[in-house]
C-alpha atoms as a PDB file:
ATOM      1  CA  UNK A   1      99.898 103.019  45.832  1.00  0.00           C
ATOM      2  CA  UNK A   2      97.124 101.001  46.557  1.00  0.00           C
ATOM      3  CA  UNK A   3      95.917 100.600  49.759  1.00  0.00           C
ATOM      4  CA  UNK A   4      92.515  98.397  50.163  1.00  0.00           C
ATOM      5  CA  UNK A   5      91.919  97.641  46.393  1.00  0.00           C
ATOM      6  CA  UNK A   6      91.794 101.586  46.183  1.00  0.00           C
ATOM      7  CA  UNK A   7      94.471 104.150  44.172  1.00  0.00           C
ATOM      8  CA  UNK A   8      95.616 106.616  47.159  1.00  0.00           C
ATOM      9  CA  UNK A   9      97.779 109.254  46.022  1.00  0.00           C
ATOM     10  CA  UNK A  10     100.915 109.897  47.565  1.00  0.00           C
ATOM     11  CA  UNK A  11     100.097 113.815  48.852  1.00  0.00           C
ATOM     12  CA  UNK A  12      96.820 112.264  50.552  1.00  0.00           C
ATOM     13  CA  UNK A  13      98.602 110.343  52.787  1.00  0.00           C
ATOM     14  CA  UNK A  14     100.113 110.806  55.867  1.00  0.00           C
ATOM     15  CA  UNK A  15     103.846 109.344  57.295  1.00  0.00           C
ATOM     16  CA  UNK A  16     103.518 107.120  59.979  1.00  0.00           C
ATOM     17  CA  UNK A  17     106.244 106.933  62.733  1.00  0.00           C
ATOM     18  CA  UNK A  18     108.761 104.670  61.896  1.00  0.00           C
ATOM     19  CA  UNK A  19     110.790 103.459  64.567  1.00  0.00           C
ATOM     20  CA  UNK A  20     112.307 100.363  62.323  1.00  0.00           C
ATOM     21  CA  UNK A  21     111.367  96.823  62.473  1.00  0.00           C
ATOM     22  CA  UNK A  22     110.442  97.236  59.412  1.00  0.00           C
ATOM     23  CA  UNK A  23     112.282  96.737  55.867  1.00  0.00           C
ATOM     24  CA  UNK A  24     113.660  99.368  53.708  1.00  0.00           C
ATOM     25  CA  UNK A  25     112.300  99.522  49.687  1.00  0.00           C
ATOM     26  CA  UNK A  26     113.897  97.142  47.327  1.00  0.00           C
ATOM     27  CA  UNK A  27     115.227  98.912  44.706  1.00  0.00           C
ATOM     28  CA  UNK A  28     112.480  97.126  42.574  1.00  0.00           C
ATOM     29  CA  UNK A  29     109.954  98.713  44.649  1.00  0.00           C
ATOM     30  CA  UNK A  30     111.652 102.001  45.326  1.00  0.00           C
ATOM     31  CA  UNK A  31     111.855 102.682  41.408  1.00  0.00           C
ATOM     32  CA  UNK A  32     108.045 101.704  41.438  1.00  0.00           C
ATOM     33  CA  UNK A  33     107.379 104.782  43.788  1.00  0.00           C
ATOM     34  CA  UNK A  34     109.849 107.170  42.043  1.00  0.00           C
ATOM     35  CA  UNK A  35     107.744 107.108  39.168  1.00  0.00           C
ATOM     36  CA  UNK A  36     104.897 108.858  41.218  1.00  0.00           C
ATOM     37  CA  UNK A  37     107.259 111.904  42.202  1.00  0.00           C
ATOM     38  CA  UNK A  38     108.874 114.353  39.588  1.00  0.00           C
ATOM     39  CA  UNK A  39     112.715 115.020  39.177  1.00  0.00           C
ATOM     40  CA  UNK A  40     113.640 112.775  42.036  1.00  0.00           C
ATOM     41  CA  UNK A  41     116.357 110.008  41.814  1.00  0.00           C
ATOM     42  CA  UNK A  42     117.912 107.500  43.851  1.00  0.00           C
ATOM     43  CA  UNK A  43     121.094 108.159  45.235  1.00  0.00           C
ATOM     44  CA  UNK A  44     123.561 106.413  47.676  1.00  0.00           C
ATOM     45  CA  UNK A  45     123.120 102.687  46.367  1.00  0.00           C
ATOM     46  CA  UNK A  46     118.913 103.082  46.527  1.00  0.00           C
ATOM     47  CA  UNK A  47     118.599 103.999  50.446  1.00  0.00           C
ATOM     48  CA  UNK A  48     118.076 107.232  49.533  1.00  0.00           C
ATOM     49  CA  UNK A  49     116.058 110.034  47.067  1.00  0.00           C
ATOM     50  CA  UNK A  50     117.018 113.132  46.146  1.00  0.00           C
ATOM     51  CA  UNK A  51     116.632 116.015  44.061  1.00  0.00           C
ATOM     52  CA  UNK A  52     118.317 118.861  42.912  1.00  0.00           C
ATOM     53  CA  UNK A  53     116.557 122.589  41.871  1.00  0.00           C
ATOM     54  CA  UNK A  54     117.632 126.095  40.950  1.00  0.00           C
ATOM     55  CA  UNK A  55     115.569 128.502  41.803  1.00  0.00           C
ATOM     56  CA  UNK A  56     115.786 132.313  40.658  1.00  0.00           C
ATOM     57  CA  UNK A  57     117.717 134.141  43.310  1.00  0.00           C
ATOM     58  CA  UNK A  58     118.127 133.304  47.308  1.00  0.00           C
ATOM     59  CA  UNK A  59     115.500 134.631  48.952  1.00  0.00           C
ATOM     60  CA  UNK A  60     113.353 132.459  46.969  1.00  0.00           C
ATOM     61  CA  UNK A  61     115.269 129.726  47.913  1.00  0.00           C
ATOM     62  CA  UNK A  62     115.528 130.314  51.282  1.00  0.00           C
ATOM     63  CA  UNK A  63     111.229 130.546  51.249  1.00  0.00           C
ATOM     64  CA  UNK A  64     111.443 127.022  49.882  1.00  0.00           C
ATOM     65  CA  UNK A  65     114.003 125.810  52.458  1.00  0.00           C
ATOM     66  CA  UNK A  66     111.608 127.493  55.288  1.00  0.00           C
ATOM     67  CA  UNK A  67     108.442 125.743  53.256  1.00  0.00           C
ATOM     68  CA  UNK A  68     110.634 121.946  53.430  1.00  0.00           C
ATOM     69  CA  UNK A  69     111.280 122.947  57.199  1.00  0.00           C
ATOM     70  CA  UNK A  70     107.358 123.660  58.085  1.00  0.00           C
ATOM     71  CA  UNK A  71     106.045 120.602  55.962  1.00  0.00           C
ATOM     72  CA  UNK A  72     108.841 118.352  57.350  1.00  0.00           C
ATOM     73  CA  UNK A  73     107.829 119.073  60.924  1.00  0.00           C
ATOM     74  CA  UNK A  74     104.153 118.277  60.173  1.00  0.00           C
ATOM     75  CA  UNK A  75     104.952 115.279  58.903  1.00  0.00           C
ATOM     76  CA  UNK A  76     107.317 114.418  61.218  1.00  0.00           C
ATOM     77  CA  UNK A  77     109.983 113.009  58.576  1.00  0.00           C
ATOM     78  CA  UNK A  78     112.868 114.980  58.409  1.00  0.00           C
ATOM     79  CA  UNK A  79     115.038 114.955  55.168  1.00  0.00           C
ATOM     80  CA  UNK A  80     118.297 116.696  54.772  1.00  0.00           C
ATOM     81  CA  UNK A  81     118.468 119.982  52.928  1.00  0.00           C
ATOM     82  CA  UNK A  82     120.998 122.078  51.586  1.00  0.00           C
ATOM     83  CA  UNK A  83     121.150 125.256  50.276  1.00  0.00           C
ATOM     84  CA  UNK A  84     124.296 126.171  48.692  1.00  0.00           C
ATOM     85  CA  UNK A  85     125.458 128.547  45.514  1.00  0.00           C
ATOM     86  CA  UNK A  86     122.818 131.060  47.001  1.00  0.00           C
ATOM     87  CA  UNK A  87     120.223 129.919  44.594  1.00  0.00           C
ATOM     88  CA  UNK A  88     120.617 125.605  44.564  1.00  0.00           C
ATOM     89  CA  UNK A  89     118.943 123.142  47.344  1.00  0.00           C
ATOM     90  CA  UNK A  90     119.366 119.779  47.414  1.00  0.00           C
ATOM     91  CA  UNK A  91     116.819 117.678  49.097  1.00  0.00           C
ATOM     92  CA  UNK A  92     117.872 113.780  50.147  1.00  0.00           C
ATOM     93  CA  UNK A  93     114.847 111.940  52.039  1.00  0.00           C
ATOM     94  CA  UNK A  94     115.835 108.370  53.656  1.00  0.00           C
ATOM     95  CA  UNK A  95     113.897 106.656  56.747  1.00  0.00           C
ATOM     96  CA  UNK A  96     117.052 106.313  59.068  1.00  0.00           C
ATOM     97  CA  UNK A  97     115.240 103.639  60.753  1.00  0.00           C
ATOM     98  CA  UNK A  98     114.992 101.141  58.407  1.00  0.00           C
ATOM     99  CA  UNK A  99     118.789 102.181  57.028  1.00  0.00           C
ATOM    100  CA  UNK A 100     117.152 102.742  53.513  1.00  0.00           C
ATOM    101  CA  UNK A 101     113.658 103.642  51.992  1.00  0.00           C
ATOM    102  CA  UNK A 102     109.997 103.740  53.087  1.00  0.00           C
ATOM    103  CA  UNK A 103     106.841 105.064  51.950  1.00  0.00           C
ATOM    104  CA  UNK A 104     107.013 108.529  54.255  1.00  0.00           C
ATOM    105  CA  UNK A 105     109.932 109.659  51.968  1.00  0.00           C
ATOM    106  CA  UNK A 106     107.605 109.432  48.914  1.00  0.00           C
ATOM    107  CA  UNK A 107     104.735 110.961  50.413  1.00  0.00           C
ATOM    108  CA  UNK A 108     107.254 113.681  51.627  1.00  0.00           C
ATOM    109  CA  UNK A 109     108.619 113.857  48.250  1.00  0.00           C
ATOM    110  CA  UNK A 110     104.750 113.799  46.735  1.00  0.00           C
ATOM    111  CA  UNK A 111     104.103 116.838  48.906  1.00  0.00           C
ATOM    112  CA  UNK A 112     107.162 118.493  48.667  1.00  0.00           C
ATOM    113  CA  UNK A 113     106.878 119.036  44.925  1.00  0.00           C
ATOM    114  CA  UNK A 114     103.584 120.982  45.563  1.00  0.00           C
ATOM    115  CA  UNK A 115     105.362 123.536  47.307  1.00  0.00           C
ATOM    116  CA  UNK A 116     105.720 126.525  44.839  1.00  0.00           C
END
């Protein structure tokens, strides 16, 4: 992303309260984004990312869960998670109030994908 003729990396920034008003992504610029965060995809019609990993047993799992949780509530953007098959979660990020996309669920995603 650029912001001021300078490269800013999605995991420096910060989201910003959204509380609509604004537009959502098009998909154009959505796909633009995805390309900055790994194994992520769009999912219902574009308004939405999400992705999908296995990790070794449950307790593991759970830690990441706990580690979405913590960063979520720092952030202040809140995606859906679900843990299911005791070793799958499934992470889906949208901006509810634009009904679609916005920068905070890349930078979530971004920072997300550090958590080991």
């Amino acid at each position: 992303m650029f912001l001021l003729g300078v490269f800013m990396k999605l995991t420096s920034m910060k989201c910003v309260l959204c509380e609509g008003g604004v537009k959502p992504f098009s998909r154009k610029k959505a796909l633009g984004f995805l390309k900055q965060v790994k194994g992520w995809g769009l999912v219902n019609n574009g308004k939405a990312i999400e992705k999908e990993i296995v990790f070794k047993d449950f307790k593991i799992a759970l830690g990441f869960v706990n580690a979405v949780g913590g960063l979520a509530e720092k952030e202040r953007h809140h995606p859906d998670i679900l843990l299911y098959r005791y070793k799958h979660v499934r992470v889906s990020s949208c901006t509810h109030a634009v009904g679609g996309l916005s920068v905070n669920d890349f930078i979530l995603a971004a920072k997300i994908d550090l958590i080991k």
